[in-house]
C-alpha atoms as a PDB file:
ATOM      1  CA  UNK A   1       0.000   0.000   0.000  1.00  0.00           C
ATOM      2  CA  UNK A   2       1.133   3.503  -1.237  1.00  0.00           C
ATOM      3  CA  UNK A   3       1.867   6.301   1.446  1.00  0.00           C
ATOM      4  CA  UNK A   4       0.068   9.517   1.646  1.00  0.00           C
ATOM      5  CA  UNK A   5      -1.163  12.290   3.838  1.00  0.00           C
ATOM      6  CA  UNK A   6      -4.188  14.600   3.550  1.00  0.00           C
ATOM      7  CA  UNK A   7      -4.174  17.945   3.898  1.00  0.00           C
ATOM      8  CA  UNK A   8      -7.192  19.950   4.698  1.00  0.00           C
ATOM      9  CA  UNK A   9      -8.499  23.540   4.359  1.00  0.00           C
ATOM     10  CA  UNK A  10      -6.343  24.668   8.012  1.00  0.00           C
ATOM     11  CA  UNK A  11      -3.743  23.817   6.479  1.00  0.00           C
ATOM     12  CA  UNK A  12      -3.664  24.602   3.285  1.00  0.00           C
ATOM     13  CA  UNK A  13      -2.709  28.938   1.446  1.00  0.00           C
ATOM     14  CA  UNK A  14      -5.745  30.064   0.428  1.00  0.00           C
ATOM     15  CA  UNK A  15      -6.090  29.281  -3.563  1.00  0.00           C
ATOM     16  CA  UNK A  16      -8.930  31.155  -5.652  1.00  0.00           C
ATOM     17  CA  UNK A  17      -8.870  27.930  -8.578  1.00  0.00           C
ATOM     18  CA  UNK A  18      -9.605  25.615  -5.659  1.00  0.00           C
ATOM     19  CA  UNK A  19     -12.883  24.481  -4.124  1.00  0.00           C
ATOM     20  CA  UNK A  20     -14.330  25.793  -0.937  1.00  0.00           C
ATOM     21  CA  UNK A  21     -13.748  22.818   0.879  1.00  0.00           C
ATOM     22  CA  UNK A  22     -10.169  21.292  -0.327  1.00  0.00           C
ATOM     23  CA  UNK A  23      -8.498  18.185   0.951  1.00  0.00           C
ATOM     24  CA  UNK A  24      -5.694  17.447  -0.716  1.00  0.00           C
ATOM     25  CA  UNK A  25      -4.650  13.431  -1.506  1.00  0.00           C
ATOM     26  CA  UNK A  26      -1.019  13.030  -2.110  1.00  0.00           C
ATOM     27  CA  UNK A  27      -0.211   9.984  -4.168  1.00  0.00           C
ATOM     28  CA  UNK A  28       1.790   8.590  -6.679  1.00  0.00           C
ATOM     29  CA  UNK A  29       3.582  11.479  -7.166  1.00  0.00           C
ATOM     30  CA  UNK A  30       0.693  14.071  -8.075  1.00  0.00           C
ATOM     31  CA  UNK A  31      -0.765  16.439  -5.159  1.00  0.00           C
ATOM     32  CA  UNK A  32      -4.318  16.658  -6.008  1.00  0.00           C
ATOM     33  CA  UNK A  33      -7.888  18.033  -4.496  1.00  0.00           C
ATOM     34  CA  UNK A  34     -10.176  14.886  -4.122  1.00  0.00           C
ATOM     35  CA  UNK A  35     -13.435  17.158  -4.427  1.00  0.00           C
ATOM     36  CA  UNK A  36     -12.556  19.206  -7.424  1.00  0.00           C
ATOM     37  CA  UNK A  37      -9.807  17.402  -9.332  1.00  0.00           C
ATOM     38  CA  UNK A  38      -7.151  20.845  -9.224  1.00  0.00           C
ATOM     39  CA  UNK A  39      -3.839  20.017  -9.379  1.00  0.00           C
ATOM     40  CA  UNK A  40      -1.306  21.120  -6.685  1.00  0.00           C
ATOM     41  CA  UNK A  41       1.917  20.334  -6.868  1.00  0.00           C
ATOM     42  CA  UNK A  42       3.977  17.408  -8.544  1.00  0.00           C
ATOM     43  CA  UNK A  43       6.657  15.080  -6.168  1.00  0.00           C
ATOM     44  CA  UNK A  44       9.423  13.016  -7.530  1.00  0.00           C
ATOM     45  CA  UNK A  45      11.462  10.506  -6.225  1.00  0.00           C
ATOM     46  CA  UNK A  46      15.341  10.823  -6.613  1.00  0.00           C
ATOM     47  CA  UNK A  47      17.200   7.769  -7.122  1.00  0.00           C
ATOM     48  CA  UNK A  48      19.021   6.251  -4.038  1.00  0.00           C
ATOM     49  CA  UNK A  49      23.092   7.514  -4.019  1.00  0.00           C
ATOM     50  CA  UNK A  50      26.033   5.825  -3.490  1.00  0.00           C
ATOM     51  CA  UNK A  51      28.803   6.529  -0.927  1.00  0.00           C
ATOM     52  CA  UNK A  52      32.006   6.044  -1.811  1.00  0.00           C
ATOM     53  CA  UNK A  53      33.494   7.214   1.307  1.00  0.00           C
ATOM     54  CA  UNK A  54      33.403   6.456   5.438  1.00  0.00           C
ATOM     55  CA  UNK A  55      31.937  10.286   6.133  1.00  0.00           C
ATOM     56  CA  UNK A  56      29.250  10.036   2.968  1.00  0.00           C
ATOM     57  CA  UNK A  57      28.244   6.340   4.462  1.00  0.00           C
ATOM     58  CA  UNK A  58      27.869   7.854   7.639  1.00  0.00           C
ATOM     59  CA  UNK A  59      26.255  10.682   6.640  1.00  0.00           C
ATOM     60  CA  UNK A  60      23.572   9.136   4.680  1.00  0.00           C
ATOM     61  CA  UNK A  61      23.105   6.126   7.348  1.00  0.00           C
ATOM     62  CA  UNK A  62      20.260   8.252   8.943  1.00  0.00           C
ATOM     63  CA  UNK A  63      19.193  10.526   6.011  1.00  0.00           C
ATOM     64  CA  UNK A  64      18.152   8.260   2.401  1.00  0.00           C
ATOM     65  CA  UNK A  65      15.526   6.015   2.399  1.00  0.00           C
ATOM     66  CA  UNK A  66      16.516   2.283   1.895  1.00  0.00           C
ATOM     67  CA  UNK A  67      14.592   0.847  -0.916  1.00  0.00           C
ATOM     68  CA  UNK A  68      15.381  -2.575  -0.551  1.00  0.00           C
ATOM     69  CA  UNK A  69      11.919  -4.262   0.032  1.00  0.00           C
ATOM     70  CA  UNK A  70      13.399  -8.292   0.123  1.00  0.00           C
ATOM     71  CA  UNK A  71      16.986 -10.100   0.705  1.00  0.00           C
ATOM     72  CA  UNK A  72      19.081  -9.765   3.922  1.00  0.00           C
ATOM     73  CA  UNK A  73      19.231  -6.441   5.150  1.00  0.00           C
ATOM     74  CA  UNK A  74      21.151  -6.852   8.280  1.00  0.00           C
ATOM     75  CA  UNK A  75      22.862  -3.473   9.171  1.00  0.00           C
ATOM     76  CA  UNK A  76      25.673  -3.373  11.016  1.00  0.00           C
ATOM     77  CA  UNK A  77      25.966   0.168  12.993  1.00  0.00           C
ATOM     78  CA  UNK A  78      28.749   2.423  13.820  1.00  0.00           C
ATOM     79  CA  UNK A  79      28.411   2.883  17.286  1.00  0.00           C
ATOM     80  CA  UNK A  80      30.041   1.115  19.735  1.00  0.00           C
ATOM     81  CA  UNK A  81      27.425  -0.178  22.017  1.00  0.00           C
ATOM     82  CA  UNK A  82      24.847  -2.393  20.927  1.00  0.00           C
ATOM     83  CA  UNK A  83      20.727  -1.956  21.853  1.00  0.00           C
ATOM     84  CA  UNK A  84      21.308  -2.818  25.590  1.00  0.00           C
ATOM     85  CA  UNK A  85      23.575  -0.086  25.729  1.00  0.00           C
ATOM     86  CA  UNK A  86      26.478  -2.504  26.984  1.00  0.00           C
ATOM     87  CA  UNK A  87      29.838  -1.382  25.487  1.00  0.00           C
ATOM     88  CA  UNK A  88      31.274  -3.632  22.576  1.00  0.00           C
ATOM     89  CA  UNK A  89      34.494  -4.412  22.858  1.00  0.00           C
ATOM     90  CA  UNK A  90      37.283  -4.239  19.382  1.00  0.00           C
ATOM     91  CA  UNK A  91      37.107  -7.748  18.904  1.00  0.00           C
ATOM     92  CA  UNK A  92      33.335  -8.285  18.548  1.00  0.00           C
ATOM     93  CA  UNK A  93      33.282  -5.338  16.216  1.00  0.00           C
ATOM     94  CA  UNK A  94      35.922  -7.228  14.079  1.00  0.00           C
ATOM     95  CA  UNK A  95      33.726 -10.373  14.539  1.00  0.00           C
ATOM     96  CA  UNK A  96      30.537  -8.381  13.288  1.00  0.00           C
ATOM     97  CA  UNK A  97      32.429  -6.945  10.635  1.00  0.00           C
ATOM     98  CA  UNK A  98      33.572 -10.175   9.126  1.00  0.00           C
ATOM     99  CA  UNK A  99      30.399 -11.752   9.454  1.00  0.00           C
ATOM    100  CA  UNK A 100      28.480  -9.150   7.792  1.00  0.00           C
ATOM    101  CA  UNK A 101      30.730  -9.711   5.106  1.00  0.00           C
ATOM    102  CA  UNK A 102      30.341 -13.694   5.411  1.00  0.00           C
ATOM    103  CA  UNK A 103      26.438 -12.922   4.684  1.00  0.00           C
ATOM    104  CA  UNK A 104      27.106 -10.291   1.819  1.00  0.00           C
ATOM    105  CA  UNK A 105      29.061 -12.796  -0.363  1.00  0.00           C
ATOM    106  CA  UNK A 106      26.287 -15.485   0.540  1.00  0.00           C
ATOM    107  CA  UNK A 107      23.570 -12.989  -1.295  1.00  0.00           C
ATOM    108  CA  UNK A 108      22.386 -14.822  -4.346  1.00  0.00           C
ATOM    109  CA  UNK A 109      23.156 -12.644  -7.966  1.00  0.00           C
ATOM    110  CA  UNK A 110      19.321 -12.542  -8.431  1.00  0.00           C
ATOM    111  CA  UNK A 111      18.637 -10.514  -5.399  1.00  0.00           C
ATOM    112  CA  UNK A 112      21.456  -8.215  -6.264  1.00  0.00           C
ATOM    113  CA  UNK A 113      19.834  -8.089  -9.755  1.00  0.00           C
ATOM    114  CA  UNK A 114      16.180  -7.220  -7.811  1.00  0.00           C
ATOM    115  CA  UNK A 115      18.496  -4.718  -5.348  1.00  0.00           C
ATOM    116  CA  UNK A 116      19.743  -2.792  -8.493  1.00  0.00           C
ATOM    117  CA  UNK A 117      16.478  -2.601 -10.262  1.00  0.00           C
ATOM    118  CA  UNK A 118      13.698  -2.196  -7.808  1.00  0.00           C
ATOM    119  CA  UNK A 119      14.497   1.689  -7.135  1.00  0.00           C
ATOM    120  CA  UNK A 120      15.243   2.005 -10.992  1.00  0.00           C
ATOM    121  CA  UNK A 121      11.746   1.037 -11.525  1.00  0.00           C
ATOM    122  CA  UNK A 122      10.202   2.590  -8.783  1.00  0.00           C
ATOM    123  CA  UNK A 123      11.813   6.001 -10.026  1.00  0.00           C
ATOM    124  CA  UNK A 124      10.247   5.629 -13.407  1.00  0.00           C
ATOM    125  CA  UNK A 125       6.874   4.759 -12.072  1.00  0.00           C
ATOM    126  CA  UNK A 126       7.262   7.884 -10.225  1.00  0.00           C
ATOM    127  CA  UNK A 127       8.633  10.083 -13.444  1.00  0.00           C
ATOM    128  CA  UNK A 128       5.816   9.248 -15.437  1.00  0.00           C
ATOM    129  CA  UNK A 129       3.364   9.070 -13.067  1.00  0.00           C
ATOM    130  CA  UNK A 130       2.213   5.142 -13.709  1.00  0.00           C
ATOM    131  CA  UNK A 131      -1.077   3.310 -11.965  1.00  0.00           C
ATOM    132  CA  UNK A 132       0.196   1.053  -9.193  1.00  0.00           C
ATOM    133  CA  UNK A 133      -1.396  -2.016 -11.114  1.00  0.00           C
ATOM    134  CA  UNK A 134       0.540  -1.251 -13.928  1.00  0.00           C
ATOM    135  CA  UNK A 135       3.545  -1.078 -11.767  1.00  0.00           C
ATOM    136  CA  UNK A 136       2.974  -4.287 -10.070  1.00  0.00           C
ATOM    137  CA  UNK A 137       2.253  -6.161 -13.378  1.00  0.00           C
ATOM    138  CA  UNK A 138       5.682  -4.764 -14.854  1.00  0.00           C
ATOM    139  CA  UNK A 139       7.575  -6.028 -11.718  1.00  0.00           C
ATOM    140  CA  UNK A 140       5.878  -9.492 -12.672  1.00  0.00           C
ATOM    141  CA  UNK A 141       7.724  -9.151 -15.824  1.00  0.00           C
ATOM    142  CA  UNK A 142      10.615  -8.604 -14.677  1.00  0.00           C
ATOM    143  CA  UNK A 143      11.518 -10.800 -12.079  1.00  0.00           C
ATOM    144  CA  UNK A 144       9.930 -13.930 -14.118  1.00  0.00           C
ATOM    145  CA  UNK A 145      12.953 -12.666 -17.033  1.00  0.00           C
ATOM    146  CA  UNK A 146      15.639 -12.047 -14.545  1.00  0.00           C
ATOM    147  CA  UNK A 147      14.533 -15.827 -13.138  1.00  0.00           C
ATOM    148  CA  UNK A 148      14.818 -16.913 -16.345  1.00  0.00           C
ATOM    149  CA  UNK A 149      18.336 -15.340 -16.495  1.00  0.00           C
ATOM    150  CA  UNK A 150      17.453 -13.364 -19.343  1.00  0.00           C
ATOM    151  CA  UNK A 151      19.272 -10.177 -18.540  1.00  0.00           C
ATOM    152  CA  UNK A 152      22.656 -11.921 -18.192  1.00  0.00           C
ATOM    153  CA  UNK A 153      25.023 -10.437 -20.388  1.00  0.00           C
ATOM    154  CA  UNK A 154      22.531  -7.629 -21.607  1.00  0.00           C
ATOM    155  CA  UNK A 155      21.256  -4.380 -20.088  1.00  0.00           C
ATOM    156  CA  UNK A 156      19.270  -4.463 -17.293  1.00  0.00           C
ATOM    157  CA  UNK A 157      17.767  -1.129 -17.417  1.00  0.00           C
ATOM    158  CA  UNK A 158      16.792  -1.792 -21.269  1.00  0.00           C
ATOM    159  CA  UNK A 159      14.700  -4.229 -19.587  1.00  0.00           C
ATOM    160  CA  UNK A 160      12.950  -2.215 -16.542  1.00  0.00           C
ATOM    161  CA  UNK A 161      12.019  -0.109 -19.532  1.00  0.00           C
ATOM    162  CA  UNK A 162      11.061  -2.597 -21.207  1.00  0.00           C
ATOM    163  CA  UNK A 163       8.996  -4.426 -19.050  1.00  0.00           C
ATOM    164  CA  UNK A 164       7.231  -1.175 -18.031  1.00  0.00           C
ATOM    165  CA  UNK A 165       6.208  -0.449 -21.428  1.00  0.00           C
ATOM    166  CA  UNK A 166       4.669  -4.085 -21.745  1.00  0.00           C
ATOM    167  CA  UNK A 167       2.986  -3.940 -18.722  1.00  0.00           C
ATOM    168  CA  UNK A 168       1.410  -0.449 -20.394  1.00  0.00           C
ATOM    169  CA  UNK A 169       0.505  -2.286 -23.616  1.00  0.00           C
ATOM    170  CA  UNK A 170      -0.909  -5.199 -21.561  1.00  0.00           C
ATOM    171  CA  UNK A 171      -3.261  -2.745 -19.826  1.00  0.00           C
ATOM    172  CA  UNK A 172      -3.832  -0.571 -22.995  1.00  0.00           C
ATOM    173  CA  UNK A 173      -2.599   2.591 -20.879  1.00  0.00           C
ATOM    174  CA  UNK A 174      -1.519   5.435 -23.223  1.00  0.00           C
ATOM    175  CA  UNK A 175       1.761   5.611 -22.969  1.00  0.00           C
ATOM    176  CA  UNK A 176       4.370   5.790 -25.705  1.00  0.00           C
ATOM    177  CA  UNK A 177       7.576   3.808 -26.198  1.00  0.00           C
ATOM    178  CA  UNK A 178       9.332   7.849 -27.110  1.00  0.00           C
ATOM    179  CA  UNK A 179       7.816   8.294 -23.407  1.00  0.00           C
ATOM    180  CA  UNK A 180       9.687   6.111 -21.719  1.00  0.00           C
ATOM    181  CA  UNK A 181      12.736   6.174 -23.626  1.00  0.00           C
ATOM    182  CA  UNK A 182      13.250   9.880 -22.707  1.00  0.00           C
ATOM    183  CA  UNK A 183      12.464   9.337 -19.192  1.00  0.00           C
ATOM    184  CA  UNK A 184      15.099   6.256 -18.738  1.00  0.00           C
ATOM    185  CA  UNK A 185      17.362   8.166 -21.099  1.00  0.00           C
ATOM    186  CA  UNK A 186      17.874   4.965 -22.948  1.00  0.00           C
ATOM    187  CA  UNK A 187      18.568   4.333 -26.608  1.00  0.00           C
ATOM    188  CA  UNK A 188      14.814   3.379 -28.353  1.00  0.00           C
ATOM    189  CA  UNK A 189      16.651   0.807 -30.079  1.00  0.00           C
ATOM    190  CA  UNK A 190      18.010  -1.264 -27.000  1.00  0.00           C
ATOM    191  CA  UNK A 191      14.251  -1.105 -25.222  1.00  0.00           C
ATOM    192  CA  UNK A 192      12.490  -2.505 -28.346  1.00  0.00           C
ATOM    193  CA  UNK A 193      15.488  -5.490 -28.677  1.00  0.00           C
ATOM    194  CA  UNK A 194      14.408  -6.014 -24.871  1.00  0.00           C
ATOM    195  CA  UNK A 195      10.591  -5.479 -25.618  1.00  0.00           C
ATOM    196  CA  UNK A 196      10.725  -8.363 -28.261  1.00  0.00           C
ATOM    197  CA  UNK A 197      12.441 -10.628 -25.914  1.00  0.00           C
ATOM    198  CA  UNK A 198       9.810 -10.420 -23.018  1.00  0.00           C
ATOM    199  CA  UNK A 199       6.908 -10.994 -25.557  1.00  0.00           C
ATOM    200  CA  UNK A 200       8.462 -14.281 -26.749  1.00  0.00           C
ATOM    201  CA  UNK A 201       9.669 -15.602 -23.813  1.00  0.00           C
ATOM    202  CA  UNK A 202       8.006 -14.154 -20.611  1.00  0.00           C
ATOM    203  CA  UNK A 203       4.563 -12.743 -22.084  1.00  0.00           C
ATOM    204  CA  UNK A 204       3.324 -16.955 -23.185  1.00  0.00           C
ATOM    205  CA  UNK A 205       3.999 -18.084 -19.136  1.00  0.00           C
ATOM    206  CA  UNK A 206       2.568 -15.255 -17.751  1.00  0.00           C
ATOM    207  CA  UNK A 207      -0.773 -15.662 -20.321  1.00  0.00           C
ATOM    208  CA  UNK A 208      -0.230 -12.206 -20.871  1.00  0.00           C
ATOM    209  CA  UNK A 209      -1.169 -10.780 -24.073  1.00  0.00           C
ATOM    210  CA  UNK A 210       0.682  -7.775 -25.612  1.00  0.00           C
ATOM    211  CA  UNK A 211      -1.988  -5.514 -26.892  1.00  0.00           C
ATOM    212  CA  UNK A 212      -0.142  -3.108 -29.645  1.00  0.00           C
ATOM    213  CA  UNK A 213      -1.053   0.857 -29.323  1.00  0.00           C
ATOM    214  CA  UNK A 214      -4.769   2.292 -31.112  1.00  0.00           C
ATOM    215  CA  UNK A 215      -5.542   5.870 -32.635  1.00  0.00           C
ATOM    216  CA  UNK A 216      -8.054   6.000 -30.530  1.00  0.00           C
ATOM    217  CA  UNK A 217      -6.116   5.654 -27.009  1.00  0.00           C
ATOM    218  CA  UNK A 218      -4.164   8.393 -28.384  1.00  0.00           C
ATOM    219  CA  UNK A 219      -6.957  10.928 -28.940  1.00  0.00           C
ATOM    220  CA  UNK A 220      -7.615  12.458 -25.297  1.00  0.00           C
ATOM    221  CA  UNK A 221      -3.739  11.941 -24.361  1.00  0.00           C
ATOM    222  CA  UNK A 222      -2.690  14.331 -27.163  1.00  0.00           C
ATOM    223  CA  UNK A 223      -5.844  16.576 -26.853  1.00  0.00           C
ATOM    224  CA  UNK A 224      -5.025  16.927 -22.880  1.00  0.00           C
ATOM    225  CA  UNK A 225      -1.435  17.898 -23.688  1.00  0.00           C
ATOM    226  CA  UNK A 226      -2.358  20.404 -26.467  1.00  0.00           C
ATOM    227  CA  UNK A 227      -4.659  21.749 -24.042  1.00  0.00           C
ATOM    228  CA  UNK A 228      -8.076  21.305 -26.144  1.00  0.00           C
ATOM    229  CA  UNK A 229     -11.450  20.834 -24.640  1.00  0.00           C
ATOM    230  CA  UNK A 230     -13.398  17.483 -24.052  1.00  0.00           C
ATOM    231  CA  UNK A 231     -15.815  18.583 -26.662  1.00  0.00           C
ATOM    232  CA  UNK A 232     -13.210  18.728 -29.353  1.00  0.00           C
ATOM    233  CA  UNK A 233     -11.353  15.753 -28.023  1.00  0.00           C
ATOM    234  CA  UNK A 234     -14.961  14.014 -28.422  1.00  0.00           C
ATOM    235  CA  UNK A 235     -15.457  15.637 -32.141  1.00  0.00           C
ATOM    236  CA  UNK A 236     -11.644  14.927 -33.079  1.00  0.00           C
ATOM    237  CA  UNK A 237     -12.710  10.563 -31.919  1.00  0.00           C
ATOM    238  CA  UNK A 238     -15.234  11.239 -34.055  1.00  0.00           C
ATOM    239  CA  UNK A 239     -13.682  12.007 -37.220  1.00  0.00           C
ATOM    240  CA  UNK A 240     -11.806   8.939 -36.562  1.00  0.00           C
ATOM    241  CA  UNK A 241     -14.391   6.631 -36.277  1.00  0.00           C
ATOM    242  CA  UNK A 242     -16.114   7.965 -39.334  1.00  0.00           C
ATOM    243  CA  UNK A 243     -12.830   7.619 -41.315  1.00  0.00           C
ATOM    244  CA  UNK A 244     -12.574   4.426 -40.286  1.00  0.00           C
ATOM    245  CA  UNK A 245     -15.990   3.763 -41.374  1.00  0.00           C
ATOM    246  CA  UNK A 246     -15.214   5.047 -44.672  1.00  0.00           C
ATOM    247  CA  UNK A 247     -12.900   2.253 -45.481  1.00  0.00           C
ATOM    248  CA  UNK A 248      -9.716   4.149 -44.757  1.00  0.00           C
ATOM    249  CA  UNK A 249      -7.137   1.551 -43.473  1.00  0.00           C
ATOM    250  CA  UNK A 250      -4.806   1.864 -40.760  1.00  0.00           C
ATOM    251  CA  UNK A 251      -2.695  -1.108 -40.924  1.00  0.00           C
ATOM    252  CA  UNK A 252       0.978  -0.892 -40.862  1.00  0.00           C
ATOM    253  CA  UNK A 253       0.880   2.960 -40.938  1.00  0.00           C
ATOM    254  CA  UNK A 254       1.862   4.538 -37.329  1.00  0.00           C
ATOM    255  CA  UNK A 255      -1.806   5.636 -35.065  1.00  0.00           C
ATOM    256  CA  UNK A 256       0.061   8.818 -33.668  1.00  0.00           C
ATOM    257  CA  UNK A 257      -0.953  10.549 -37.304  1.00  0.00           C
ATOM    258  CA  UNK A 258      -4.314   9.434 -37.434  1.00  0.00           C
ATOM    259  CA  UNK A 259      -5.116  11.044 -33.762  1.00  0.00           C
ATOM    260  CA  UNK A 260      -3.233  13.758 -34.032  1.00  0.00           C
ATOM    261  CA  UNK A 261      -5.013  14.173 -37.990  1.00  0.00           C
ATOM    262  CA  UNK A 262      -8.210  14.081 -36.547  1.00  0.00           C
ATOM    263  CA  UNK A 263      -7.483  16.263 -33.422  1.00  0.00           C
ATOM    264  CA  UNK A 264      -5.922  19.192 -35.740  1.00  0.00           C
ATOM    265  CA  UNK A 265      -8.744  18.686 -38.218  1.00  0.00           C
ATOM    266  CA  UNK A 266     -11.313  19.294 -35.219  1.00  0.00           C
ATOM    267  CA  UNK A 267      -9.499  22.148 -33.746  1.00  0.00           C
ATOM    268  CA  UNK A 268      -9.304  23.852 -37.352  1.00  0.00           C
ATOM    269  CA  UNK A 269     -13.669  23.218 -37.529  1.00  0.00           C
ATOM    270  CA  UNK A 270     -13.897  24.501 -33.850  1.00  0.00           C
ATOM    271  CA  UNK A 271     -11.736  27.416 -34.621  1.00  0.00           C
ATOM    272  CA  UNK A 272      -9.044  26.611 -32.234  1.00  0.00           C
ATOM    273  CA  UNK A 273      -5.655  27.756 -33.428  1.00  0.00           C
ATOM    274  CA  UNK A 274      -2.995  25.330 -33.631  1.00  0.00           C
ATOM    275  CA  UNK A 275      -0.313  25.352 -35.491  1.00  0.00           C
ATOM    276  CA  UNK A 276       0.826  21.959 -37.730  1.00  0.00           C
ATOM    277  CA  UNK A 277       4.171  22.185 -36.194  1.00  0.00           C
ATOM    278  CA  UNK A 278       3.056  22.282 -32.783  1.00  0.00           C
ATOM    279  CA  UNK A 279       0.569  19.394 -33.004  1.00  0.00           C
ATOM    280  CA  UNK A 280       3.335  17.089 -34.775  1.00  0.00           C
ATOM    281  CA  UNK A 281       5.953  17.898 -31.906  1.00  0.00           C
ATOM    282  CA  UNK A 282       3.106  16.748 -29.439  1.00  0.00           C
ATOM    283  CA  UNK A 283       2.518  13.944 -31.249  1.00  0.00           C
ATOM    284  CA  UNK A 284       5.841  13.194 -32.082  1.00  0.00           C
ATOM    285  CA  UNK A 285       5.906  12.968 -35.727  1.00  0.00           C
ATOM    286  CA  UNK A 286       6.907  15.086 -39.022  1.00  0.00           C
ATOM    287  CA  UNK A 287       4.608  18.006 -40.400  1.00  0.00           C
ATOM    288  CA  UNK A 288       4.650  15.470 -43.400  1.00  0.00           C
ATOM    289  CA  UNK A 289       3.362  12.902 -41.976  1.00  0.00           C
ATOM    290  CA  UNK A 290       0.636  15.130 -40.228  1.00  0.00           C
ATOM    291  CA  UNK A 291      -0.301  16.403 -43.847  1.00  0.00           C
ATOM    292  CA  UNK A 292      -0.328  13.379 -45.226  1.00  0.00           C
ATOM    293  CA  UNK A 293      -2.720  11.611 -43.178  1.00  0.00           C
ATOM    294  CA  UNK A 294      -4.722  14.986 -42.808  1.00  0.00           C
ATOM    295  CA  UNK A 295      -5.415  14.224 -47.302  1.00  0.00           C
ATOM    296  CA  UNK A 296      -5.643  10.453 -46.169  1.00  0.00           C
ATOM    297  CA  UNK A 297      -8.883  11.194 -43.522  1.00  0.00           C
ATOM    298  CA  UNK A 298     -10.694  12.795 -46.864  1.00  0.00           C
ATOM    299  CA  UNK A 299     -12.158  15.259 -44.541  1.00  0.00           C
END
């Protein structure tokens, strides 16, 4: 279960765009008003840091968060008295030391695979602002590849990425692969190797089935970020449906240019101004390909 904290009206400045009565949900990242839906603030999660040295170790002891939900976590402290507050001597420090380091080298290499990509996961979750049943089914993935020993000898965040984005297209979440790849600042080239992996080996044990991304999924996530209202979003789904209707065909040809098409075609009839170049960097595709599928709708 997620943490949060609600914050109510006391405690809260004193916003005009807000509600009369706000309380405040803070989840997943996103700081939002359960009774009207505004917005607040946004919260990411910083990946964990490494010490290299005895101050930074000790330093960071009592500050970071460990993220480390499974595998031995036995910490040894730096103090020199243990919880009864008895004084231990230089000896049994050297025999805690040495044991400690007895039950590090016993550590399996899939929990030090799990240890290395739990937080890496976690912190894209958190960057793109994923469901938490999305999130659970791409850990899934992952650990039944990394059982598998899949990942040996190839990148392990190409497949965190990976995984996520499979988990998206198992849930039909709309998401793009550009989305991710920016985010995990990972070539698109080394996720999709990694993508095609998972579906033939992981996907068929898991009875998973890899559902590949629609036009129409696409509509109202380009629409929100090109900030145009429901009712065109609803008219642009429209045009889409009718030019499907029409006998227009959409296989093999990429379903970013047929929403965004259809969403600049129903800003131009609503009177919305929006440039071409503008709704192709949303959508992530060339002016020509825009135009071309704009002559392709027959609208």
């Amino acid at each position: 279960m997620n943490n949060y904290k609600l914050y109510f009206k006391s405690e809260l400045n004193n916003d005009e765009r807000c509600c009369a009565s706000p309380c405040i949900d803070v989840r997943n990242g996103v700081s939002v008003c359960l009774n009207c839906g505004m917005v607040f603030d946004l919260f990411m999660v910083e990946e964990e840091r490494r010490a290299y040295g005895k101050e930074e170790v000790d330093k960071r002891k009592c500050t970071e968060p460990r993220w480390r939900e499974f595998g031995s976590r036995t910490m040894l402290p730096s103090v020199k008295i243990d919880y009864k507050g008895n004084y231990i001597n230089v000896e049994q420090r050297t025999l805690f030391t040495r044991l400690s380091k007895i039950q590090n080298s016993l550590i399996s290499s899939i929990e030090r695979n799990f240890w290395e990509a739990k937080p890496k996961m976690k912190l894209l979750v958190s960057k793109l602002n994923i469901p938490n049943y999305i999130h659970e089914t791409a850990w899934k993935i992952y650990t039944t590849c990394a059982k598998k020993k899949l990942t040996m000898g190839r990148s392990i965040d190409g497949f965190i990425t990976a995984s996520l984005y499979v988990a998206i297209r198992v849930h039909e979440f709309p998401k793009l692969l550009e989305d991710l790849s920016d985010a995990a600042v990972i070539p698109r080239r080394t996720i999709v190797r990694s993508i095609g992996i998972l579906i033939r080996e992981v996907l068929p044990e898991l009875n998973l089935s890899y559902k590949p991304i629609t036009a129409k999924s696409l509509i109202f996530k380009f629409g929100n970020e090109m900030n145009l209202s429901i009712k065109i979003q609803k008219e642009a789904l429209k045009i889409l449906l009718e030019s499907t209707r029409k006998g227009i065909s959409q296989i093999g040809k990429d379903p970013k240019g047929f929403a965004a098409s259809a969403l600049y075609i129903a800003a131009r009839n609503a009177k919305k101004k929006k440039t071409q170049s503008d709704v192709a960097e949303i959508a992530k595709i060339t002016e020509v390909t825009l135009r071309t599928r704009i002559r392709d709708m027959k609208i």
